[in-house]
N, C-alpha and C. Protein backbone atom coordinates (compact mmCIF):
# COMPACT_ATOMS: atom_id res chain seq x y z
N UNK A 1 -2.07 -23.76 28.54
CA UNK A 1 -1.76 -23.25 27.21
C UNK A 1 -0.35 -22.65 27.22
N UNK A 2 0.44 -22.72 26.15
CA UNK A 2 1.69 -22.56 25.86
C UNK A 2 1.74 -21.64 24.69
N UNK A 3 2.19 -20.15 24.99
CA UNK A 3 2.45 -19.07 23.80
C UNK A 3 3.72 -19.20 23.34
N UNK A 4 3.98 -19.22 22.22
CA UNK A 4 5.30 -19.40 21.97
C UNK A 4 5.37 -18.22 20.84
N UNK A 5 6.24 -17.17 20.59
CA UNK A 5 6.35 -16.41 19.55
C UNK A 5 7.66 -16.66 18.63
N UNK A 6 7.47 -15.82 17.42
CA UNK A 6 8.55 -16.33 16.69
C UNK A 6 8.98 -15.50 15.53
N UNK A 7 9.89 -14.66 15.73
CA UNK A 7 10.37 -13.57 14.52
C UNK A 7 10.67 -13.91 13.17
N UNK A 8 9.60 -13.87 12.21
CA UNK A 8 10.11 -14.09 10.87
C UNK A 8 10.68 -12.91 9.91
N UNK A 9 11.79 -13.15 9.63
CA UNK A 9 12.15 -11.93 8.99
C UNK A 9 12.12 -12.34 7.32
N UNK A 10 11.18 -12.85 7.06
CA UNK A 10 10.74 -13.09 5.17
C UNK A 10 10.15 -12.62 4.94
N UNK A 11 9.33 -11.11 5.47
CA UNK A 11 8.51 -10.28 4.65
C UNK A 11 9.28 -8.73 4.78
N UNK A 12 8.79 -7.91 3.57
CA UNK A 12 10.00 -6.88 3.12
C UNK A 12 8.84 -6.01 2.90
N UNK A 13 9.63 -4.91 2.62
CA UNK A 13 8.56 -3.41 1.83
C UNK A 13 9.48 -3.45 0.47
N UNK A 14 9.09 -2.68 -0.09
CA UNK A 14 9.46 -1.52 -1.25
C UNK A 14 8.65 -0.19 -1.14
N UNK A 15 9.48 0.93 -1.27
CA UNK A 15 9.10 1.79 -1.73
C UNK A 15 9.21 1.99 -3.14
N UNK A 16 8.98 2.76 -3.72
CA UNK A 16 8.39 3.14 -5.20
C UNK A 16 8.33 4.92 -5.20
N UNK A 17 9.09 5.56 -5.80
CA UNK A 17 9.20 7.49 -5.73
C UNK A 17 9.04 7.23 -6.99
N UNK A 18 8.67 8.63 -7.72
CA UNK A 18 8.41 9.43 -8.80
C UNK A 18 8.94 10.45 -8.41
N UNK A 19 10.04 11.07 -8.67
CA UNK A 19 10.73 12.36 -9.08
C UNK A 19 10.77 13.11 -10.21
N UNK A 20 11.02 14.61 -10.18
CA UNK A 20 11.25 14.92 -11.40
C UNK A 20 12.25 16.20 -11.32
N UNK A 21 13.39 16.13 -11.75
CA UNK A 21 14.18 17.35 -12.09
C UNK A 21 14.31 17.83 -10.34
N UNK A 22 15.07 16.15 -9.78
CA UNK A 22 15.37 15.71 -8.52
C UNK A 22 14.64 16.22 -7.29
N UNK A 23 13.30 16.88 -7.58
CA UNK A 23 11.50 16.73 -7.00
C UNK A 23 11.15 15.51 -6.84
N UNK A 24 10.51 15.08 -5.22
CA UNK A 24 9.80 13.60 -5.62
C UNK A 24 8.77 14.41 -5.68
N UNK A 25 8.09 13.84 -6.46
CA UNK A 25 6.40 13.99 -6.61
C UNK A 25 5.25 13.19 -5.85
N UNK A 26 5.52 11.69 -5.80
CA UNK A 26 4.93 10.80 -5.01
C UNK A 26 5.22 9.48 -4.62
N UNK A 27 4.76 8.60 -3.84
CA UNK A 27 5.35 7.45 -3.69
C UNK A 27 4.40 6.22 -3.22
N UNK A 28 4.84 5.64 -3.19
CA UNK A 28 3.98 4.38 -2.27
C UNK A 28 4.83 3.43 -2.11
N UNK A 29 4.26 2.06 -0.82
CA UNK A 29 4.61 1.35 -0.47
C UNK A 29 4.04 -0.14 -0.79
N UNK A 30 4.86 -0.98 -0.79
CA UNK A 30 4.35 -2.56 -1.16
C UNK A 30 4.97 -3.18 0.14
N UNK A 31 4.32 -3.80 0.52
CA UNK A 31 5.04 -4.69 1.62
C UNK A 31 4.58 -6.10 1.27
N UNK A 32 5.33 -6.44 1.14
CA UNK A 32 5.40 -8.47 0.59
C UNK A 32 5.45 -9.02 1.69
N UNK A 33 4.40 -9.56 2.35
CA UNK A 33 4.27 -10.58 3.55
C UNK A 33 3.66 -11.92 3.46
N UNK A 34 5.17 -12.21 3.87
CA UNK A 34 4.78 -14.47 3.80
C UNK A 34 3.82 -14.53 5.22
N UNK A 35 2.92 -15.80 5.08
CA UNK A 35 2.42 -16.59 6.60
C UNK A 35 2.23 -17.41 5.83
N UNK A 36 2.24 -18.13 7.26
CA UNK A 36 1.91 -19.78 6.79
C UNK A 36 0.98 -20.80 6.04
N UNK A 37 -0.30 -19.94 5.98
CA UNK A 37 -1.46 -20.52 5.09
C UNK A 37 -1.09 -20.49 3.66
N UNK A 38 -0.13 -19.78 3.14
CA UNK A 38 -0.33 -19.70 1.59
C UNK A 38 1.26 -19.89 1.52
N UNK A 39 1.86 -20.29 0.14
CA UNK A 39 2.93 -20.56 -0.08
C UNK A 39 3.69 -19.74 -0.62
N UNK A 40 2.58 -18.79 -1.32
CA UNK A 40 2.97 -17.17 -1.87
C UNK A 40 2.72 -16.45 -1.34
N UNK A 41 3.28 -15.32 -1.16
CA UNK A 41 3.33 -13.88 -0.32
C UNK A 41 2.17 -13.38 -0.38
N UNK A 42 1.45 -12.44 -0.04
CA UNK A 42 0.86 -11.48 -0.94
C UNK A 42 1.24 -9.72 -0.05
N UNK A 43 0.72 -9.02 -0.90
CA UNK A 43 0.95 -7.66 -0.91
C UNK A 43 -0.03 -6.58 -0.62
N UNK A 44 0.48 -5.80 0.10
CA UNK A 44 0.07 -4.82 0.64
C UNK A 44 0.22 -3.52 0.43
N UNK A 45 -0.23 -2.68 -0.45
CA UNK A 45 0.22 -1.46 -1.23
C UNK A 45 -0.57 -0.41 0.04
N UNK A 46 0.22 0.52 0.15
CA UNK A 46 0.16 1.59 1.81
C UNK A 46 0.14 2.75 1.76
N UNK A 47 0.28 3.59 1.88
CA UNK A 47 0.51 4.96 1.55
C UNK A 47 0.96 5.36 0.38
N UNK A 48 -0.04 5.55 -0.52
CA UNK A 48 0.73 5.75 -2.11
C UNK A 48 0.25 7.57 -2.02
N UNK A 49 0.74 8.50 -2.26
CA UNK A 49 0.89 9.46 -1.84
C UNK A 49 1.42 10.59 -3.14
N UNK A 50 0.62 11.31 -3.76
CA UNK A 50 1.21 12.57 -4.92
C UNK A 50 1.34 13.69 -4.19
N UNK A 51 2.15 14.32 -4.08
CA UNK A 51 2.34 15.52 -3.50
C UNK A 51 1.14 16.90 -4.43
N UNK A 52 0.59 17.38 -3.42
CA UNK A 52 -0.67 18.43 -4.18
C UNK A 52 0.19 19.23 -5.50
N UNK A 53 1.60 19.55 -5.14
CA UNK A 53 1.39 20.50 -6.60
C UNK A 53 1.15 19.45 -8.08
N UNK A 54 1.34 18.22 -7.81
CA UNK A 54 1.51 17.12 -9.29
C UNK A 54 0.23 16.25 -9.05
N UNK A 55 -0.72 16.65 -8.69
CA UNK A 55 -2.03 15.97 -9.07
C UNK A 55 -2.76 16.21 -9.88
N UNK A 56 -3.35 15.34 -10.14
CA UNK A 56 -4.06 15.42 -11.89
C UNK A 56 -3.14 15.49 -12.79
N UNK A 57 -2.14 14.38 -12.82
CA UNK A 57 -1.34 14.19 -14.10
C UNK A 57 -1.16 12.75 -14.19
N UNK A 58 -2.32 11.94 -13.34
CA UNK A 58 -2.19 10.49 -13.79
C UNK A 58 -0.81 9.67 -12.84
N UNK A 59 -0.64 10.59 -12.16
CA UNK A 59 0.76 10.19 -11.17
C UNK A 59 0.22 8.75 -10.39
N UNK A 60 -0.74 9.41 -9.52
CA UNK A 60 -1.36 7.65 -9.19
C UNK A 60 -1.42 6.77 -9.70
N UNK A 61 -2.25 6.96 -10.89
CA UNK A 61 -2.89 5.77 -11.43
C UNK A 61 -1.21 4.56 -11.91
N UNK A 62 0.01 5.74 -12.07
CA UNK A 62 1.25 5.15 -12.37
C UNK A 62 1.68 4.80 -11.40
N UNK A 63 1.66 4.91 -10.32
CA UNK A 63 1.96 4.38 -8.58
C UNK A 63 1.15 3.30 -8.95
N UNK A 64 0.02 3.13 -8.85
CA UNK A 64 -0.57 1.75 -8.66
C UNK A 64 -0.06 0.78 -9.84
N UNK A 65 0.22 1.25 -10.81
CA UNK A 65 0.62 0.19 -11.87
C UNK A 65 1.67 -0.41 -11.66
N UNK A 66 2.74 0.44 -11.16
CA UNK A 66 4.08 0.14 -10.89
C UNK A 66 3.85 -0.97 -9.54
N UNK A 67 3.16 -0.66 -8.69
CA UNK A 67 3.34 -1.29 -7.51
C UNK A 67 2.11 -3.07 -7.55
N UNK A 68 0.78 -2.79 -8.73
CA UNK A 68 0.52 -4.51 -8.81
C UNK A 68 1.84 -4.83 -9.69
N UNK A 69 2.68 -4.30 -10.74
CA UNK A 69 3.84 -5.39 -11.47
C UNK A 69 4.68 -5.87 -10.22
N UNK A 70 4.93 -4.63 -9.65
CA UNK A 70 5.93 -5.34 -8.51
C UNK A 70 5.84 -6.59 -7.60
N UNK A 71 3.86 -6.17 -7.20
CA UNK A 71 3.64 -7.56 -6.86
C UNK A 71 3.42 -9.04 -7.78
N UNK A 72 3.30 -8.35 -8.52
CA UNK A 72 3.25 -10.31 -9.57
C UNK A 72 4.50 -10.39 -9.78
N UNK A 73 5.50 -9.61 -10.02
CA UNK A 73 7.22 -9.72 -9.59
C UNK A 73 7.48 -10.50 -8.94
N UNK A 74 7.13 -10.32 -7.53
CA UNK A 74 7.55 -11.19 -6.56
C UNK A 74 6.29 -12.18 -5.89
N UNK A 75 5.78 -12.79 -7.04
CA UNK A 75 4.71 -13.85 -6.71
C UNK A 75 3.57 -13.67 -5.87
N UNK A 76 3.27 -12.28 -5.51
CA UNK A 76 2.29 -12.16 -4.42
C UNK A 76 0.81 -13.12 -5.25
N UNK A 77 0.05 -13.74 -4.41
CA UNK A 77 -1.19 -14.39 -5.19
C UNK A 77 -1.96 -13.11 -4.57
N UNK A 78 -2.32 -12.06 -4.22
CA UNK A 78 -2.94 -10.85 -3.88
C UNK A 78 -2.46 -9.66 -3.35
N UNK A 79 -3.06 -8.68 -3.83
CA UNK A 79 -2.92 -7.24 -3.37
C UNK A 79 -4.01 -6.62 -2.50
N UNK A 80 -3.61 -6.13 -1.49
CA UNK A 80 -4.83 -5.39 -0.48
C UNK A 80 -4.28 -3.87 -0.73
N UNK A 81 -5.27 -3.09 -1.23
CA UNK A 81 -5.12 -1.66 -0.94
C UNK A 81 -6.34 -1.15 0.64
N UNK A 82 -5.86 -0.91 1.27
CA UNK A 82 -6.67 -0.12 1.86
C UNK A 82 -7.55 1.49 1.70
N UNK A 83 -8.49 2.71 2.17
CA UNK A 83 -8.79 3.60 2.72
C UNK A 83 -9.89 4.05 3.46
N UNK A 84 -9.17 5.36 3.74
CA UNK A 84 -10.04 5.48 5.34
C UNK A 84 -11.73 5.45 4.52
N UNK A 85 -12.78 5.29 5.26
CA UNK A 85 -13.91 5.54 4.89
C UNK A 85 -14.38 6.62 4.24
N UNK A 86 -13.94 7.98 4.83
CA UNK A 86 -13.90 9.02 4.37
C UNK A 86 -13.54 9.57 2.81
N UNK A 87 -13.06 8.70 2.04
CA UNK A 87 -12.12 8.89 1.07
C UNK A 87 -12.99 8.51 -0.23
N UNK A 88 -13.93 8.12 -0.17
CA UNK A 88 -14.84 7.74 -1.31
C UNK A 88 -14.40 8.02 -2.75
N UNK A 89 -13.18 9.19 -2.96
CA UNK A 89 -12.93 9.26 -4.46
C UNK A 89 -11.88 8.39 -4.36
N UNK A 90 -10.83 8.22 -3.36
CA UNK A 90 -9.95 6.72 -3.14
C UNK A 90 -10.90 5.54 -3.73
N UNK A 91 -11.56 5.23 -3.41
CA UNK A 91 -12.32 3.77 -3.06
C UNK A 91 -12.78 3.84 -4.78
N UNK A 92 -13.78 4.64 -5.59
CA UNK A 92 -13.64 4.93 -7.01
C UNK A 92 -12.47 4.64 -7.61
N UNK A 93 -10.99 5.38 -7.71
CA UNK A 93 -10.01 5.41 -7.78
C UNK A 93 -9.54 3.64 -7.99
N UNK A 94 -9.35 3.43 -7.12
CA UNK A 94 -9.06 1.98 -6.70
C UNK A 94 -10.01 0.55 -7.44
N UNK A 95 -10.87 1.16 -7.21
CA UNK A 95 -12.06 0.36 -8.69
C UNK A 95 -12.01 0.20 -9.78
N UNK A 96 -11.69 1.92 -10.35
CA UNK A 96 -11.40 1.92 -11.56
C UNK A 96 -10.30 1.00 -11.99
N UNK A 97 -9.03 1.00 -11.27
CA UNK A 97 -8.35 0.02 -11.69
C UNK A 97 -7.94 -1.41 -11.54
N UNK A 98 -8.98 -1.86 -10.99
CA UNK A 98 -9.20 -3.35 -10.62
C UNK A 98 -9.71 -3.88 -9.36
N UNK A 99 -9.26 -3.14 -8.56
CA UNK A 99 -9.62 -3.71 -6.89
C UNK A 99 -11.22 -4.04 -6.56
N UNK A 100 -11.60 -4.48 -5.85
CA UNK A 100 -12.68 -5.16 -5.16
C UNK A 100 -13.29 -4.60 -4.34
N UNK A 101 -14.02 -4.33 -3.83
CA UNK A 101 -14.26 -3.99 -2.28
C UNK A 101 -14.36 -5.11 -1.51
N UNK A 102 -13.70 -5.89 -0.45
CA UNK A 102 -13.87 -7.57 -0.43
C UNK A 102 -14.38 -7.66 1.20
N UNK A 103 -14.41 -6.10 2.20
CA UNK A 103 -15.02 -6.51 3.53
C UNK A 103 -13.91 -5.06 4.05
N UNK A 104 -14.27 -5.11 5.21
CA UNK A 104 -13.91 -3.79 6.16
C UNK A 104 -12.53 -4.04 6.82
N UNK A 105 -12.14 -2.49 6.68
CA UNK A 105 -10.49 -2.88 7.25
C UNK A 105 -11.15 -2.51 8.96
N UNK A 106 -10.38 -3.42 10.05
CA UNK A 106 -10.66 -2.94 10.90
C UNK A 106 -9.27 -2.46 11.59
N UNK A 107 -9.34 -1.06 12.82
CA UNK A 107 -8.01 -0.66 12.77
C UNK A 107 -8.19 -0.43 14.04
N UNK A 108 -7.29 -0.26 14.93
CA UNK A 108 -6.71 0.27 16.32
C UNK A 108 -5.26 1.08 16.58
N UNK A 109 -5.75 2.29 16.83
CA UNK A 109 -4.46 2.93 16.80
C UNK A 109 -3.89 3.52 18.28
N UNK A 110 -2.67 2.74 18.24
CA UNK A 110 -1.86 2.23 19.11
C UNK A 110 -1.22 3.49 19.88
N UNK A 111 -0.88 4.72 19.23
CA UNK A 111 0.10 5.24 19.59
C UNK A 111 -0.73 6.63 19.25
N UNK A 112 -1.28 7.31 19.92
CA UNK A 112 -2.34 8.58 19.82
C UNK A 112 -1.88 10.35 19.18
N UNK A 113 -0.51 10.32 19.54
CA UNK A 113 0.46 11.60 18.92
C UNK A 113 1.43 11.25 18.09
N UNK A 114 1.36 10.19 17.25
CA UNK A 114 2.14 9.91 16.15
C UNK A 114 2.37 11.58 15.26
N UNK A 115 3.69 11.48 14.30
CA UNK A 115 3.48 12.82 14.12
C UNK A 115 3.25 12.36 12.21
N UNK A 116 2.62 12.87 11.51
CA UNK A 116 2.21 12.95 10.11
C UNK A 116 3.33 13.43 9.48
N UNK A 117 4.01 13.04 8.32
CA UNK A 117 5.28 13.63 7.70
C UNK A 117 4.75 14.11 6.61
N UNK A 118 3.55 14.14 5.96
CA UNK A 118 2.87 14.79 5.21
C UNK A 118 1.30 14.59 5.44
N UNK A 119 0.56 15.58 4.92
CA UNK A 119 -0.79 16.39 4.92
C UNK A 119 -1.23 15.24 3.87
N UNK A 120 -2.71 14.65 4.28
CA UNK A 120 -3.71 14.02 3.61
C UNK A 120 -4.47 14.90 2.42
């Protein structure tokens, strides 16, 4: 058998901030990733994140809106949101505005003292 690897550099992020009165308030991520089975990208929305003092003003629900246009922007034929299990008003959240529940993320974490740049 013969491994051969191969660096594609055709998949990107975006970030996405909400500021206010040069405060970010919150953000999230899209990452647009091509492979070879599909001819369109699809997307991966990641850490979408409101900072505690601006919650409960609908800030999310405007993160997620902003970030599926972005993906039909750039042709994604799907969006994966992930969360942890724990998160059950996430997983609601995420329903309410369209998502699926479609099967289990499975995860391995690589690097054990990563450091958190903000509080869950």
């Amino acid at each position: 058998m013969e491994v051969k690897k191969e660096i594609k550099n055709d998949s990107y992020s975006i970030k996405i901030s909400l500021e206010e009165d040069g405060k970010v308030m919150g953000w999230a991520y899209l990452y647009v990733i091509f492979q070879d089975r599909h001819k369109e990208p699809y997307g991966l929305m990641e850490n979408v994140y409101i900072e505690p003092d601006y919650r409960s003003r609908g800030l999310g629900k405007e993160l997620v809106k902003l970030l599926v246009e972005e993906a039909k922007e750039r042709g994604c034929y799907k969006l994966i949101g992930t969360s942890k299990m724990s998160k059950p008003e996430v997983h609601a959240f995420y329903e309410k505005y369209g998502f699926e529940k479609m099967g289990f993320e499975f995860r391995m974490d690589l690097l054990k003292d990563t450091k958190i740049l903000t509080k869950d």
